[in-house]
N, C-alpha and C. Protein backbone atom coordinates (compact mmCIF):
# COMPACT_ATOMS: atom_id res chain seq x y z
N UNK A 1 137.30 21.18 -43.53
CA UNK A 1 137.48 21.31 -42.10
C UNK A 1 138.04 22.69 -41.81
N UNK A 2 137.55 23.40 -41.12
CA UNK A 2 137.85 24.78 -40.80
C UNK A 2 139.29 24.90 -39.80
N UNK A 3 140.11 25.32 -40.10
CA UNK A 3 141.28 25.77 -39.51
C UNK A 3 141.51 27.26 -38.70
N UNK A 4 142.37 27.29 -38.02
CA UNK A 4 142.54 28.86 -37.12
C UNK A 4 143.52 29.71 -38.09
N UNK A 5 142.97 30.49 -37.55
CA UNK A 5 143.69 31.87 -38.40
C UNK A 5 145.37 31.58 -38.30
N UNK A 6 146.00 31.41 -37.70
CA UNK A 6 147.50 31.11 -37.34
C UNK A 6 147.63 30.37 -38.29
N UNK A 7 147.25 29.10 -38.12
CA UNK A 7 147.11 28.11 -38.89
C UNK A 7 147.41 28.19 -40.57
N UNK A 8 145.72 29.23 -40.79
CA UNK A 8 145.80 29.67 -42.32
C UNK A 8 146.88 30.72 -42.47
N UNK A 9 147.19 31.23 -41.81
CA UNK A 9 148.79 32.12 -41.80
C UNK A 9 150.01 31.80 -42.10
N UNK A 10 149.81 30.85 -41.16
CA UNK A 10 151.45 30.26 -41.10
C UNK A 10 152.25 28.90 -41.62
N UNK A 11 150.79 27.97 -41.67
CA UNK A 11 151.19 26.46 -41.81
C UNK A 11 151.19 25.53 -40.56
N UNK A 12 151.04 24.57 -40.32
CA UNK A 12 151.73 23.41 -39.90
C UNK A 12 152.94 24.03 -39.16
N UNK A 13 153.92 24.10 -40.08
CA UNK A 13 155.56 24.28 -39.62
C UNK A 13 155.61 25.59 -38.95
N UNK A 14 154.88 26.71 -39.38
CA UNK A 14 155.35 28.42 -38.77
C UNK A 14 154.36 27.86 -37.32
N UNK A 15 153.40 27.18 -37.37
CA UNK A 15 152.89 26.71 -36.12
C UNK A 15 153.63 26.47 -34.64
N UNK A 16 154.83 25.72 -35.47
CA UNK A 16 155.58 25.16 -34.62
C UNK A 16 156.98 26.22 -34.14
N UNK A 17 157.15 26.85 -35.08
CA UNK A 17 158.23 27.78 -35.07
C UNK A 17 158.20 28.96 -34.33
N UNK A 18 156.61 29.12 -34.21
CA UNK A 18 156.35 30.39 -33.13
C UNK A 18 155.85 29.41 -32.02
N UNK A 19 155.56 28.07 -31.59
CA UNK A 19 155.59 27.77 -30.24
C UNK A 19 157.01 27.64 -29.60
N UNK A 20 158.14 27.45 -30.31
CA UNK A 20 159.51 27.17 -30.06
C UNK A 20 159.58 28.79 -29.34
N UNK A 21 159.36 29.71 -30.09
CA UNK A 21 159.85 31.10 -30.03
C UNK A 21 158.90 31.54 -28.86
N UNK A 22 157.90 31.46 -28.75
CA UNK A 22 157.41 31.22 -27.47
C UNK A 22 157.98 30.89 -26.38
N UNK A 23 158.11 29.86 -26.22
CA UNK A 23 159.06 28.89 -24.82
C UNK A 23 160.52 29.89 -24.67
N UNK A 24 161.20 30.34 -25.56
CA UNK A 24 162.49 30.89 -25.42
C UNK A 24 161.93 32.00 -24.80
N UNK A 25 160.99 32.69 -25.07
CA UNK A 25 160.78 33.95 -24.62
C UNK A 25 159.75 33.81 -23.29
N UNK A 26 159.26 32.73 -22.95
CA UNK A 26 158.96 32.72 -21.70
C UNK A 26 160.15 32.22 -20.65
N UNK A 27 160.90 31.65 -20.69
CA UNK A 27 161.68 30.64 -20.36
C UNK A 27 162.81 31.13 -19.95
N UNK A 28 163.42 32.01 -21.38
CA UNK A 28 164.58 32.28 -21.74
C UNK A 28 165.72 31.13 -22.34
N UNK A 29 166.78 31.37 -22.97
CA UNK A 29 167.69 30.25 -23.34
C UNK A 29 168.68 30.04 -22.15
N UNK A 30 168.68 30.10 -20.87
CA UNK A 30 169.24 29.84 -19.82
C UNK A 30 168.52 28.65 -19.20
N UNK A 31 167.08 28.96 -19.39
CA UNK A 31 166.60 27.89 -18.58
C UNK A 31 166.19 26.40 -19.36
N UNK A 32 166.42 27.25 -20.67
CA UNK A 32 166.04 25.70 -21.70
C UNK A 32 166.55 24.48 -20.75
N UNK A 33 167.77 24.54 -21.04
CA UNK A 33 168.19 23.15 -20.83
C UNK A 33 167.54 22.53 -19.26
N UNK A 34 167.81 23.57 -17.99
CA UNK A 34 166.88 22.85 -16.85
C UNK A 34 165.25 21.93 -17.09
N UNK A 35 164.81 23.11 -18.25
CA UNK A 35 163.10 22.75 -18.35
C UNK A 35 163.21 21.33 -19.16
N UNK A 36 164.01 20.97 -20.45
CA UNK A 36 164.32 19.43 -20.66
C UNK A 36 164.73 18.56 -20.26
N UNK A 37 165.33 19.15 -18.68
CA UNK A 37 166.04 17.89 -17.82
C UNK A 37 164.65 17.61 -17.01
N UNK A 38 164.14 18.42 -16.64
CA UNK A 38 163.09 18.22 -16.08
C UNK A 38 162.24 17.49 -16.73
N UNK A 39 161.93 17.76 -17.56
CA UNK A 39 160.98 16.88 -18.48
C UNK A 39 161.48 15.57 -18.94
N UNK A 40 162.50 15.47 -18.71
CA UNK A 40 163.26 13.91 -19.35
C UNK A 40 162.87 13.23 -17.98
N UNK A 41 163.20 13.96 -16.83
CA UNK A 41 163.19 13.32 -15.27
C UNK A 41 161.70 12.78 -14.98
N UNK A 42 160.67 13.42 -15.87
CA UNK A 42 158.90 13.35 -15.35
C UNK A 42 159.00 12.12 -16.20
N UNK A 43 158.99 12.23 -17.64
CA UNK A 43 159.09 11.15 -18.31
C UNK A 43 159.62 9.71 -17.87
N UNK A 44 160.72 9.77 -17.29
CA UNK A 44 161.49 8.70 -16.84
C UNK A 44 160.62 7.92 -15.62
N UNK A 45 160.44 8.72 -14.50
CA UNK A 45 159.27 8.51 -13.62
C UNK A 45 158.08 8.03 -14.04
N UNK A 46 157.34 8.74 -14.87
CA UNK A 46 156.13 7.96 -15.21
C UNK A 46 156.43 6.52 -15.87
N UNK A 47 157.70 6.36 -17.06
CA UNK A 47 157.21 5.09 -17.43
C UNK A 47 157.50 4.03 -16.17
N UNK A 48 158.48 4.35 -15.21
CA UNK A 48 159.01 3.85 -14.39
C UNK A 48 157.75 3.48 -13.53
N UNK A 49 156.68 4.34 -12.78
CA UNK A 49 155.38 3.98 -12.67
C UNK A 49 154.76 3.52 -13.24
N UNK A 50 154.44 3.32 -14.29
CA UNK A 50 153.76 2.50 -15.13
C UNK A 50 153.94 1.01 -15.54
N UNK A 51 155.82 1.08 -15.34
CA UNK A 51 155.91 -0.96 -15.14
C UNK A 51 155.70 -0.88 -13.80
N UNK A 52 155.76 -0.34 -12.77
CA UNK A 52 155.58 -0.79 -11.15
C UNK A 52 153.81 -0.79 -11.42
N UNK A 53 153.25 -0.22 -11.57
CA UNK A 53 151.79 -0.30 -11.89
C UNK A 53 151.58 -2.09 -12.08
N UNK A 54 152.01 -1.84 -13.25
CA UNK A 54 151.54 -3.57 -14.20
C UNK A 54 151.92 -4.26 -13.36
N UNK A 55 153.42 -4.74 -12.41
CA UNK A 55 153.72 -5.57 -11.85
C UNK A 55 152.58 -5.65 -10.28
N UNK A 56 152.02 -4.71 -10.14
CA UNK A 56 151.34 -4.49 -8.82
C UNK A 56 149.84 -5.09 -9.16
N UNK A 57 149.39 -4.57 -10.36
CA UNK A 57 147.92 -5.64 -10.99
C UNK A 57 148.27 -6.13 -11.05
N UNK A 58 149.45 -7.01 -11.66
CA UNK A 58 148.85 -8.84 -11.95
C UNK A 58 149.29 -9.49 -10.73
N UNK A 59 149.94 -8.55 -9.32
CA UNK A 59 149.93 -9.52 -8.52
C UNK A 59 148.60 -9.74 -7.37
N UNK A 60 148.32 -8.89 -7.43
CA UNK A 60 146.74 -8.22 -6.92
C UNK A 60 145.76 -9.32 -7.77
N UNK A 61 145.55 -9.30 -9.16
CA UNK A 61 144.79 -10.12 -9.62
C UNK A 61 145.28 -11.60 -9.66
N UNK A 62 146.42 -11.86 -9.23
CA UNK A 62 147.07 -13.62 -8.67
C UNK A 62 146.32 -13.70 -7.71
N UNK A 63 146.43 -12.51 -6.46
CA UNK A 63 145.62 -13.09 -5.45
C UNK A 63 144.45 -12.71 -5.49
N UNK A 64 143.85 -12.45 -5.72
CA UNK A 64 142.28 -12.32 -6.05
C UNK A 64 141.69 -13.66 -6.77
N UNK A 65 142.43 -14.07 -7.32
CA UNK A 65 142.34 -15.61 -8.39
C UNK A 65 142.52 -16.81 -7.27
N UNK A 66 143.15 -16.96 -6.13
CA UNK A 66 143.55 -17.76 -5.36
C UNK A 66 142.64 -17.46 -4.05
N UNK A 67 142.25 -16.29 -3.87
CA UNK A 67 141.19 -15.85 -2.43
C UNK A 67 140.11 -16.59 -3.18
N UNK A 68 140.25 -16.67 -4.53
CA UNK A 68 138.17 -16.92 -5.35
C UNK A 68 138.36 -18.83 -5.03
N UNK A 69 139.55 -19.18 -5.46
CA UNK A 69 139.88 -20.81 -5.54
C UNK A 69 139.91 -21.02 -4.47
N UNK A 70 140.68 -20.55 -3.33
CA UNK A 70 140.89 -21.57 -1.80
C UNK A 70 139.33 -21.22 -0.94
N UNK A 71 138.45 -20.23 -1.34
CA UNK A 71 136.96 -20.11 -1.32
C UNK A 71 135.99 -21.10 -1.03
């Protein structure tokens, strides 16, 4: 399987070590910590949408099951 030049350079791990070094240098180490609160906050939201989701289908498909029966 053919790999990227970085890749064959660096490894797996230097992969990761220059995306870290990346983010600091776009970012800076001031804003780290805002950009992981942020991201903890999106995270939290979505799963939080995602049980309101489920609870909203199966009540949607209760009544859809009862519009087909009292039919």
């Amino acid at each position: 399987m053919p790999t990227g030049l970085l890749a064959d350079l660096f490894g797996p791990d230097g992969l990761i070590v220059i995306a870290v070094i990346v983010v600091v240098l776009l970012f800076g180490g001031s804003q780290l910590p805002k950009l992981a609160r942020g991201l903890g906050s999106a995270s939290h939201e979505f799963k939080k949408g995602l049980e309101q989701g489920d609870g909203t289908a199966a009540n949607s498909d209760a009544a859809a099951e009862k519009d087909k029966s009292g039919a």
